[in-house]
C-alpha atoms as a PDB file:
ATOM      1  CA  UNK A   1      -1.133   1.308  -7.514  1.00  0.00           C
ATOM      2  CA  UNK A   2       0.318   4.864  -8.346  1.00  0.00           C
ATOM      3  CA  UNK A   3       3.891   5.889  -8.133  1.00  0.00           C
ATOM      4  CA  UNK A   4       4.455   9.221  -5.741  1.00  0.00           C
ATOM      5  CA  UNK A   5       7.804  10.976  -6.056  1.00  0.00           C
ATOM      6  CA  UNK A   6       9.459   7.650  -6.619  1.00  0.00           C
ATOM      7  CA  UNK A   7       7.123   5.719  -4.022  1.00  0.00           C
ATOM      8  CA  UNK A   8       4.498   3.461  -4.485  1.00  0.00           C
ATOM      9  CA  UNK A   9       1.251   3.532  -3.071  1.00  0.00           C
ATOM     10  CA  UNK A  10      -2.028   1.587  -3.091  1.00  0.00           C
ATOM     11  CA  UNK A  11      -5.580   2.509  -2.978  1.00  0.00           C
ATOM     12  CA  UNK A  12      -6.664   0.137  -0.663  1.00  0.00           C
ATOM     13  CA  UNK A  13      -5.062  -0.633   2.784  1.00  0.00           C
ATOM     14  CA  UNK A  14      -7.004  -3.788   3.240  1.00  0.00           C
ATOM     15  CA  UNK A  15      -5.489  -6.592   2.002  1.00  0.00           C
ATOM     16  CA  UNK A  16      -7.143  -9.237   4.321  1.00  0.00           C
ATOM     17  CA  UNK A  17     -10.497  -9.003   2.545  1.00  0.00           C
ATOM     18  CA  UNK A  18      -8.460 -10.400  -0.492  1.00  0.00           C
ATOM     19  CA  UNK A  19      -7.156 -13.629   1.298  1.00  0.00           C
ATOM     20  CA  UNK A  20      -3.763 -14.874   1.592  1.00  0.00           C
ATOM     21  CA  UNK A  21      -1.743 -15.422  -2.046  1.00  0.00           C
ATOM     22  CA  UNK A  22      -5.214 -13.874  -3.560  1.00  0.00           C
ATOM     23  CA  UNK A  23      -4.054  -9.871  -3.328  1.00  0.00           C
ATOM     24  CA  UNK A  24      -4.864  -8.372  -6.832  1.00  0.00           C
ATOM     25  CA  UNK A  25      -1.085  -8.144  -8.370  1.00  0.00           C
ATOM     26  CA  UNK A  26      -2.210  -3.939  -9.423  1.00  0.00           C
ATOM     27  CA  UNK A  27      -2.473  -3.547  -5.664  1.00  0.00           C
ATOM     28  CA  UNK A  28       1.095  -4.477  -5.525  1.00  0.00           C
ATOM     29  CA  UNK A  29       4.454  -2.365  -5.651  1.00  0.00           C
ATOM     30  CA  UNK A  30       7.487  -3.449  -7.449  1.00  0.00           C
ATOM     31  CA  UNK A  31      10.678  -3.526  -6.091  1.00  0.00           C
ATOM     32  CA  UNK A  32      13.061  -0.930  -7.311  1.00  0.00           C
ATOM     33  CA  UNK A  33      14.493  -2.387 -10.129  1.00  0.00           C
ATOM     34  CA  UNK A  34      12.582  -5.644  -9.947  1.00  0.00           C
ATOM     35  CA  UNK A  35       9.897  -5.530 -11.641  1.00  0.00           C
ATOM     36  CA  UNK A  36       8.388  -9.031 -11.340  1.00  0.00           C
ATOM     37  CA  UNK A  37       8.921  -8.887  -7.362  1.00  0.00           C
ATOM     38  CA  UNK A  38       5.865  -7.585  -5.327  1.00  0.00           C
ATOM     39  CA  UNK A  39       5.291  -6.353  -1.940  1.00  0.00           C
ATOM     40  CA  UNK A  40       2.820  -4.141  -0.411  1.00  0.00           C
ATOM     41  CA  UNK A  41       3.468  -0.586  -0.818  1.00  0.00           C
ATOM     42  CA  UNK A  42       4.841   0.009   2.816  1.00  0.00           C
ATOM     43  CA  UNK A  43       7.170  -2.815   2.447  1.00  0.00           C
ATOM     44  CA  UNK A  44       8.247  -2.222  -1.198  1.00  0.00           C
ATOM     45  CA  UNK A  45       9.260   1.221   0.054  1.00  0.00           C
ATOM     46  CA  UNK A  46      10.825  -0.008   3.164  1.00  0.00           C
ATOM     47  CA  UNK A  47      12.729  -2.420   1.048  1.00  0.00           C
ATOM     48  CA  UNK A  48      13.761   0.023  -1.142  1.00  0.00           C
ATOM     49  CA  UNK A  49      15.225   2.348   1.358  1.00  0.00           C
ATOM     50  CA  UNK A  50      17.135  -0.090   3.284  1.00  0.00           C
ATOM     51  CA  UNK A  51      18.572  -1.686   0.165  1.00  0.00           C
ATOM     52  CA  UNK A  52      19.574   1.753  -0.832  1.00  0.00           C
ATOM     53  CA  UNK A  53      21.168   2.087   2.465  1.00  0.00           C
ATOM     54  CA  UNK A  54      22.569  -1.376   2.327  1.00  0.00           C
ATOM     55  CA  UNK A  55      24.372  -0.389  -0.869  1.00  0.00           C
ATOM     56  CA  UNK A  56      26.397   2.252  -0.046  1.00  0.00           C
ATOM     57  CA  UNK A  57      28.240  -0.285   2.652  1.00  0.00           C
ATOM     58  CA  UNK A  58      28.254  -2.995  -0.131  1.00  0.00           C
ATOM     59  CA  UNK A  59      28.454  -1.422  -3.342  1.00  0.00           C
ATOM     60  CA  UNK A  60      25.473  -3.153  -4.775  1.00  0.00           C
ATOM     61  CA  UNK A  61      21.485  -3.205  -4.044  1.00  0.00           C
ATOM     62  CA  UNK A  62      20.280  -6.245  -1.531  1.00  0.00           C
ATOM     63  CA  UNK A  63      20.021  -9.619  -3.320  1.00  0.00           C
ATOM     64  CA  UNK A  64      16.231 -10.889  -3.531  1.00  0.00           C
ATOM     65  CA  UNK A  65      14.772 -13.626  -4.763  1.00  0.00           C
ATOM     66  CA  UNK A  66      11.022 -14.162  -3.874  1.00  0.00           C
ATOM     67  CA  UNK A  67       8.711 -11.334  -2.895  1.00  0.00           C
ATOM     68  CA  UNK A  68       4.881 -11.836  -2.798  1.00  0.00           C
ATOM     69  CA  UNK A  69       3.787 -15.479  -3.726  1.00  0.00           C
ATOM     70  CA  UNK A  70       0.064 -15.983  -4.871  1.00  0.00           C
ATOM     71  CA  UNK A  71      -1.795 -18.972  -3.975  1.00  0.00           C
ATOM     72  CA  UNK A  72      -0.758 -21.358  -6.878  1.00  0.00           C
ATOM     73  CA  UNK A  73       3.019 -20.264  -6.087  1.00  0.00           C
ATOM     74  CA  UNK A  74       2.621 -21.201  -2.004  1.00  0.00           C
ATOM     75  CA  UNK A  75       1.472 -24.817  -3.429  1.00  0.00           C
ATOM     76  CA  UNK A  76       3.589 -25.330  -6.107  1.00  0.00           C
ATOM     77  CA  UNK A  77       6.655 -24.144  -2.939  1.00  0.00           C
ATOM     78  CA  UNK A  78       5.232 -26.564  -0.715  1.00  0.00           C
ATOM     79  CA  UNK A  79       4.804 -29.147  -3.189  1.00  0.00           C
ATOM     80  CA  UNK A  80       9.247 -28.840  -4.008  1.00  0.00           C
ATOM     81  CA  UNK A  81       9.728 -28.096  -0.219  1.00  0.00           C
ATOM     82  CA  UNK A  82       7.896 -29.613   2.342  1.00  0.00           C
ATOM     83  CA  UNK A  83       9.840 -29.291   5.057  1.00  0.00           C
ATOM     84  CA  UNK A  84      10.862 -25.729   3.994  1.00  0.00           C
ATOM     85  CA  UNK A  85       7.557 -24.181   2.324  1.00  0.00           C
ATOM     86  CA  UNK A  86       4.648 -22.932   4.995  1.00  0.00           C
ATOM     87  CA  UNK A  87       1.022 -24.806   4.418  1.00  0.00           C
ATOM     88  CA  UNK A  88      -0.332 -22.550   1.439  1.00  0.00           C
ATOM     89  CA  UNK A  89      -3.112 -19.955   2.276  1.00  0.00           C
ATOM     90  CA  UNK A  90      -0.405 -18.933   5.968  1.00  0.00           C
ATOM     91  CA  UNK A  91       2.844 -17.696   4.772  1.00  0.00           C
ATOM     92  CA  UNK A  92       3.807 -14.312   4.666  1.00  0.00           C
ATOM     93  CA  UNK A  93       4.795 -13.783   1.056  1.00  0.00           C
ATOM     94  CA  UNK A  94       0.882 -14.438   0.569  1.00  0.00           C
ATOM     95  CA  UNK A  95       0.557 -10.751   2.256  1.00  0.00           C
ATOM     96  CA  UNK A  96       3.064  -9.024   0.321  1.00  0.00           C
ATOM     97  CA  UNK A  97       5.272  -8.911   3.220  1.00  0.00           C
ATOM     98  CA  UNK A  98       8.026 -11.377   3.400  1.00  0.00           C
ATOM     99  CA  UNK A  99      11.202 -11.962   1.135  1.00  0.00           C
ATOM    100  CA  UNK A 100      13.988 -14.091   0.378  1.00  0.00           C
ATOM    101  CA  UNK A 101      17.281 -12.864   0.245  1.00  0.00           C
ATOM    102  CA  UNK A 102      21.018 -13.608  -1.443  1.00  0.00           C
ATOM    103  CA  UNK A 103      23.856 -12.223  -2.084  1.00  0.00           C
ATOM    104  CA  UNK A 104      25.675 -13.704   1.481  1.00  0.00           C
ATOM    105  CA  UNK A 105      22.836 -12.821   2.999  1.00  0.00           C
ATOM    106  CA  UNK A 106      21.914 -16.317   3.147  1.00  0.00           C
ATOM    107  CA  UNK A 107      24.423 -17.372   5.237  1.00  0.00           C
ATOM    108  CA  UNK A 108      24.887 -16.662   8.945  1.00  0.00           C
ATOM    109  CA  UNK A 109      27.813 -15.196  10.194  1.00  0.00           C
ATOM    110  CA  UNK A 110      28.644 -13.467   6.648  1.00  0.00           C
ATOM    111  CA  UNK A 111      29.057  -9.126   6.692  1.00  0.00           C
ATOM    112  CA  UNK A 112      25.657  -9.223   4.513  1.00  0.00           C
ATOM    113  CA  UNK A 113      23.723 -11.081   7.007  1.00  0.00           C
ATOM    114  CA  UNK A 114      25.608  -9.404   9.801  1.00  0.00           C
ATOM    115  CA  UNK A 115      24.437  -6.069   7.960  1.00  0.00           C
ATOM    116  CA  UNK A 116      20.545  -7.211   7.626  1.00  0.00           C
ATOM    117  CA  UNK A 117      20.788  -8.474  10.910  1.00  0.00           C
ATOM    118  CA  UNK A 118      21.779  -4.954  12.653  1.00  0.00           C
ATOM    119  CA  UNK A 119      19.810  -2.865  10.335  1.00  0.00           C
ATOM    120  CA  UNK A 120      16.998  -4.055   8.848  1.00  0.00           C
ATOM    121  CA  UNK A 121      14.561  -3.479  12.243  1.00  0.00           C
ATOM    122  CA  UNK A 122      15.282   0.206  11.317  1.00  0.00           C
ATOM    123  CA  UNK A 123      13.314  -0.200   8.319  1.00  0.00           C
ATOM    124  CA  UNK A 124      11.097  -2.665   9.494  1.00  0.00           C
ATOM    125  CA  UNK A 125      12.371  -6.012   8.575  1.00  0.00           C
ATOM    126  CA  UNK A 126      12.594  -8.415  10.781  1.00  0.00           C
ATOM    127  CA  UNK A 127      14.074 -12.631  11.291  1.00  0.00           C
ATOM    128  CA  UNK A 128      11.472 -14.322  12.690  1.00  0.00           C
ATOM    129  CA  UNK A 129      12.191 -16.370  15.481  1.00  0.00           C
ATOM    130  CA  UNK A 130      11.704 -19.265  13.803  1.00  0.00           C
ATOM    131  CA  UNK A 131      13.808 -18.454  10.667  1.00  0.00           C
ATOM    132  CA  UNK A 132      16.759 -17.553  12.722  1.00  0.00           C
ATOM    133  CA  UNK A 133      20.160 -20.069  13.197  1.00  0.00           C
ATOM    134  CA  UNK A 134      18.486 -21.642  16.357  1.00  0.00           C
ATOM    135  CA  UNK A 135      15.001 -21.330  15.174  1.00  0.00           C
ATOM    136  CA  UNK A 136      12.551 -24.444  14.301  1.00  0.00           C
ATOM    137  CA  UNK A 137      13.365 -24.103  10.534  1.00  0.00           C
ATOM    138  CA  UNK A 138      16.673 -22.125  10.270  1.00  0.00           C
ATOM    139  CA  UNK A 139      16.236 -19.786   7.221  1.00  0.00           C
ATOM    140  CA  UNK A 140      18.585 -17.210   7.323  1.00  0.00           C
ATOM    141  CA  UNK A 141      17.840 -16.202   3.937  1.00  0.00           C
ATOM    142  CA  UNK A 142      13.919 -15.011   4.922  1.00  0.00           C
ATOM    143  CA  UNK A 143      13.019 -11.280   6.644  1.00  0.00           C
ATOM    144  CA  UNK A 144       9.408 -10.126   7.134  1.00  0.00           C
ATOM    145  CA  UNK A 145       7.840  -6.707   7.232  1.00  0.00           C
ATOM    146  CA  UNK A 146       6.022  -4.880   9.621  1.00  0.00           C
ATOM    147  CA  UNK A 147       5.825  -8.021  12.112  1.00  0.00           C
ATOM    148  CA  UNK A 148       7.176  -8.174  15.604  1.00  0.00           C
ATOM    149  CA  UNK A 149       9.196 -10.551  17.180  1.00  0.00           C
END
């Protein structure tokens, strides 16, 4: 991973030959100003930008906590929350490409999520279907990149 006028790029754009929750963590981009969160490098900038963007309506960056979970983490999230957690080795935090958000982002109905909601398929994060207030397993809290729904 090398940063390029402030964005962060990989050297390999295959991640699937690494296996889900198995990507090497060098191949990874931190989110701006958290560096123990991972993404991919086209989602960490993504994030980036619409959290910049996000802040200049709230005052503050967009509230995240989880980013990229390796293998161990996807069991050990399973393990607390079954009913929650996807089956280790199938979620999309094992691709760098999902995250958990806070901040009244959390909740539907609230100007955060309302924000997300309206802008985040600008930048190319999406609610899954299945995460959304009707959805199988309502998680208002999760967004993925660079997946259509």
């Amino acid at each position: 991973m090398v940063k390029i006028e402030g964005k962060c790029t990989t050297t390999t754009a295959e991640f699937s030959k690494f296996g889900n929750g198995r990507i090497p963590l060098d191949l990874l981009c931190p989110i701006s100003g958290k560096s123990h969160l991972l993404l991919r490098a086209d989602a960490a900038n993504a994030f980036d930008a619409m959290s910049a963007e996000y802040a200049k309506t709230f005052g503050r960056p967009i509230c995240i906590t989880d980013a990229y979970r390796d293998y161990p983490a996807q069991v050990d999230v399973r393990r607390r929350k079954p009913g929650l957690a996807a089956r280790p080795g199938t979620s999309n935090h094992g691709w760098g490409q999902a995250v958990d958000l806070c901040g009244g982002i959390e909740t539907a109905g609230t100007p955060q999520s309302d924000w997300i909601n309206a802008n985040g398929p600008r930048f190319g994060w999406e609610h899954p279907l299945w995460a959304r207030p009707n959805g199988s397993k309502p998680e208002n809290w999760h967004r993925e990149y660079g997946v259509t729904y």
